[in-house]
Structure formats: structure tokens, C-alpha cells
C-alpha atoms as a PDB file:
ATOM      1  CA  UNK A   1      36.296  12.282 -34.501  1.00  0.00           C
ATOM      2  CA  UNK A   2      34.473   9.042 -32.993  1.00  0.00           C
ATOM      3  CA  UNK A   3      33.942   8.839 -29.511  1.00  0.00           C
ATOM      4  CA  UNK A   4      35.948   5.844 -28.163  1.00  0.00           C
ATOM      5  CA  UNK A   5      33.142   4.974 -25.642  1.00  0.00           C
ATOM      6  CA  UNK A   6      31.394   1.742 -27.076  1.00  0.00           C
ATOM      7  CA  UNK A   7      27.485   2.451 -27.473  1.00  0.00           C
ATOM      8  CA  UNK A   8      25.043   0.273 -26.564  1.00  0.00           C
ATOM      9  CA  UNK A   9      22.086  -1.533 -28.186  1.00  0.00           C
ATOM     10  CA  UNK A  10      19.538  -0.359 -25.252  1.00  0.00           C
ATOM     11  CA  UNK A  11      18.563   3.008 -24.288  1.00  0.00           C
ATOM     12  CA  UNK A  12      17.503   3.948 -21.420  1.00  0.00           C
ATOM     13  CA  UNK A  13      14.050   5.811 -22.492  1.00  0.00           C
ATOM     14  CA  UNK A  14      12.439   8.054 -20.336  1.00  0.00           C
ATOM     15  CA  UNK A  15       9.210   7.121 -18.461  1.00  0.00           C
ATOM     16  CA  UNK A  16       7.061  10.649 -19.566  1.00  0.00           C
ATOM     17  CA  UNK A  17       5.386  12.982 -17.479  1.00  0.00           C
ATOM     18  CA  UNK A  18       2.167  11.486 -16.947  1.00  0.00           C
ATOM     19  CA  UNK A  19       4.007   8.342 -15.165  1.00  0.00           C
ATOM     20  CA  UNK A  20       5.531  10.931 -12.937  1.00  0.00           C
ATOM     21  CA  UNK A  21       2.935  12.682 -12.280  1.00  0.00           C
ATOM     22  CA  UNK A  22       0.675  10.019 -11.507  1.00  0.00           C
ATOM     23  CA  UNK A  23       3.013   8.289  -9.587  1.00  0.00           C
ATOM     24  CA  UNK A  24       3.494  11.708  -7.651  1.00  0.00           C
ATOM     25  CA  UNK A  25      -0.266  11.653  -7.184  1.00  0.00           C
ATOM     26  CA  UNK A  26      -0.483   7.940  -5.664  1.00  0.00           C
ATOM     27  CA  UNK A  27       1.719   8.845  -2.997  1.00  0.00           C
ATOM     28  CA  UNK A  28       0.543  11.704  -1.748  1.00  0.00           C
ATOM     29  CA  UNK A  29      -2.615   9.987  -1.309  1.00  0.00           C
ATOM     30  CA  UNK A  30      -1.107   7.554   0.287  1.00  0.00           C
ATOM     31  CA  UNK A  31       0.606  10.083   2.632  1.00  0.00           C
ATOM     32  CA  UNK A  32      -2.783  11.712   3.163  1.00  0.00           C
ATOM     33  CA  UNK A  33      -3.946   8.275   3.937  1.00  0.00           C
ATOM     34  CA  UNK A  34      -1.888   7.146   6.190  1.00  0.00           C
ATOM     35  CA  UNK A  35      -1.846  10.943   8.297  1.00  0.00           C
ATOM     36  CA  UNK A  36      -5.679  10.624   8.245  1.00  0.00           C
ATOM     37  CA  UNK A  37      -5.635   6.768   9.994  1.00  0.00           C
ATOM     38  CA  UNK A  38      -3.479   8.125  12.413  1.00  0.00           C
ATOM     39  CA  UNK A  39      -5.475  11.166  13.673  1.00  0.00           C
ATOM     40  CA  UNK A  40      -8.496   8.769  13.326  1.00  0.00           C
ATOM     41  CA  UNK A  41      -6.900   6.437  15.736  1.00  0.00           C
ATOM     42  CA  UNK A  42      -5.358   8.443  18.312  1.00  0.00           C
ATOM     43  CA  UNK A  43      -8.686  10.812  18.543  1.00  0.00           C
ATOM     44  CA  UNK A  44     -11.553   8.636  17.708  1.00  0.00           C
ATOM     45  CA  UNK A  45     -12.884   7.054  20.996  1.00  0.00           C
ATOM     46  CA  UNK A  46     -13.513   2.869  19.882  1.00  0.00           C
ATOM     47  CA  UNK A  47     -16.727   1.266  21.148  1.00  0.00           C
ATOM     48  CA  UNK A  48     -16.800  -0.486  24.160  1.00  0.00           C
ATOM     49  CA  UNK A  49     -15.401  -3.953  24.055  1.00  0.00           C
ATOM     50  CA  UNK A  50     -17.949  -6.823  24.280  1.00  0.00           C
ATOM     51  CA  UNK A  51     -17.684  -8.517  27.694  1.00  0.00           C
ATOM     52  CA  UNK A  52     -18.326 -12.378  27.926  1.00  0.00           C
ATOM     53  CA  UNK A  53     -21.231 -13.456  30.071  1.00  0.00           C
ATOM     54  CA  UNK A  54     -20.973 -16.254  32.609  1.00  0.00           C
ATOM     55  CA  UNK A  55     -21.884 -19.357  32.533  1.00  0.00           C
ATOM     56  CA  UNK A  56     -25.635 -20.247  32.673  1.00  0.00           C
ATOM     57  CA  UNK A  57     -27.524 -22.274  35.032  1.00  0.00           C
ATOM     58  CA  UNK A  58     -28.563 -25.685  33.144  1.00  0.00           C
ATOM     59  CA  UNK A  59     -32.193 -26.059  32.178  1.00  0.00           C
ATOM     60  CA  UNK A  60     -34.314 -28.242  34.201  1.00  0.00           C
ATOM     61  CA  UNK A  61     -35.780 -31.367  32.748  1.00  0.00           C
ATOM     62  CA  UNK A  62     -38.418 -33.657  33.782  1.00  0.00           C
ATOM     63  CA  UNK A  63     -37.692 -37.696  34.140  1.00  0.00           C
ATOM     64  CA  UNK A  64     -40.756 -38.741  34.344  1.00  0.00           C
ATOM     65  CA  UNK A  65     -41.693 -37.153  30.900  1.00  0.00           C
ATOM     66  CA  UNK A  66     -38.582 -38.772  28.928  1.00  0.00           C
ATOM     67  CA  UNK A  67     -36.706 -35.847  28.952  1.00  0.00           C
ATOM     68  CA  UNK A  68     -32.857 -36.639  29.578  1.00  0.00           C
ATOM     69  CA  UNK A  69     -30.463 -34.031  31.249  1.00  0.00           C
ATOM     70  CA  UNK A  70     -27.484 -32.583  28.416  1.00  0.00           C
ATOM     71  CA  UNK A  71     -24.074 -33.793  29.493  1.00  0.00           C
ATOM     72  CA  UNK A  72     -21.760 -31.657  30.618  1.00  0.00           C
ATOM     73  CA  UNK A  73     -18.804 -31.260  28.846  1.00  0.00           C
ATOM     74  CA  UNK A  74     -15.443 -32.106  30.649  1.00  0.00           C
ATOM     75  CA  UNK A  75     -12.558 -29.787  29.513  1.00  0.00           C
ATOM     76  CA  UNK A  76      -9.337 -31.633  29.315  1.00  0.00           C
ATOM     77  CA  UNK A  77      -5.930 -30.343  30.817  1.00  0.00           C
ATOM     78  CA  UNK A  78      -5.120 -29.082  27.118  1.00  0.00           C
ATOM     79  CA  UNK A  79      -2.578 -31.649  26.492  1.00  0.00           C
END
């Protein structure tokens, strides 16, 4: 007897072992990954941070040799 069930033009096919597998294999490295950043941050002490120096004192300069002093630079109000 036929089945009444109309079949269909596309089969689902099945992806094979090795897909699984290495798709099984990707994410446990990236498991392994991820659990070794996060014992690497929380016990791994960071470098110092860098720490900005002041500001410097200006040069000198000399007049009478036709040196000129550097303007200073005016900040603006930051509008």
C-alpha cells in the first residue's frame, strides 16, 4: 500500500562525522580558550599604568641672537 504522506523533492542529508567531530573540536577549544583568558585575567598581575608627566618649564631663548620665544597655545572652552 502507498503511504498517503506526499514526499518531497529535497532530503535532508546528513552532515557526516567528520563535520561533527570537528565542529565538536572547535568548541571545546574555544571553551578552553575562553576558561584560560579568564584565569589569565583574574590572576595575572597587569603592569603598572603609565602616569603622565607635568608640564615642562619653557626653554629659554636669547633676543639678542634672533631667537624668538614658541607661543603658547591657548586651549579654548571646548565649545
Amino acid at each position: 500500500m502507498k503511504s498517503k504522506r506526499p514526499t518531497s523533492r529535497y532530503r535532508l542529508r546528513s552532515a557526516g562525522t567528520g563535520l561533527a567531530v570537528r565542529t565538536a573540536l572547535f568548541g571545546l577549544v574555544a571553551i578552553a580558550g575562553a576558561a584560560w583568558a579568564l584565569v589569565q585575567h583574574y590572576t595575572h598581575e597587569p603592569p603598572p599604568l603609565r602616569v603622565p608627566v607635568g608640564p615642562r618649564t619653557a626653554p629659554t631663548y636669547d633676543a639678542d641672537a634672533g631667537e624668538i620665544p614658541v607661543p603658547e597655545v591657548l586651549q579654548g572652552d571646548g565649545g
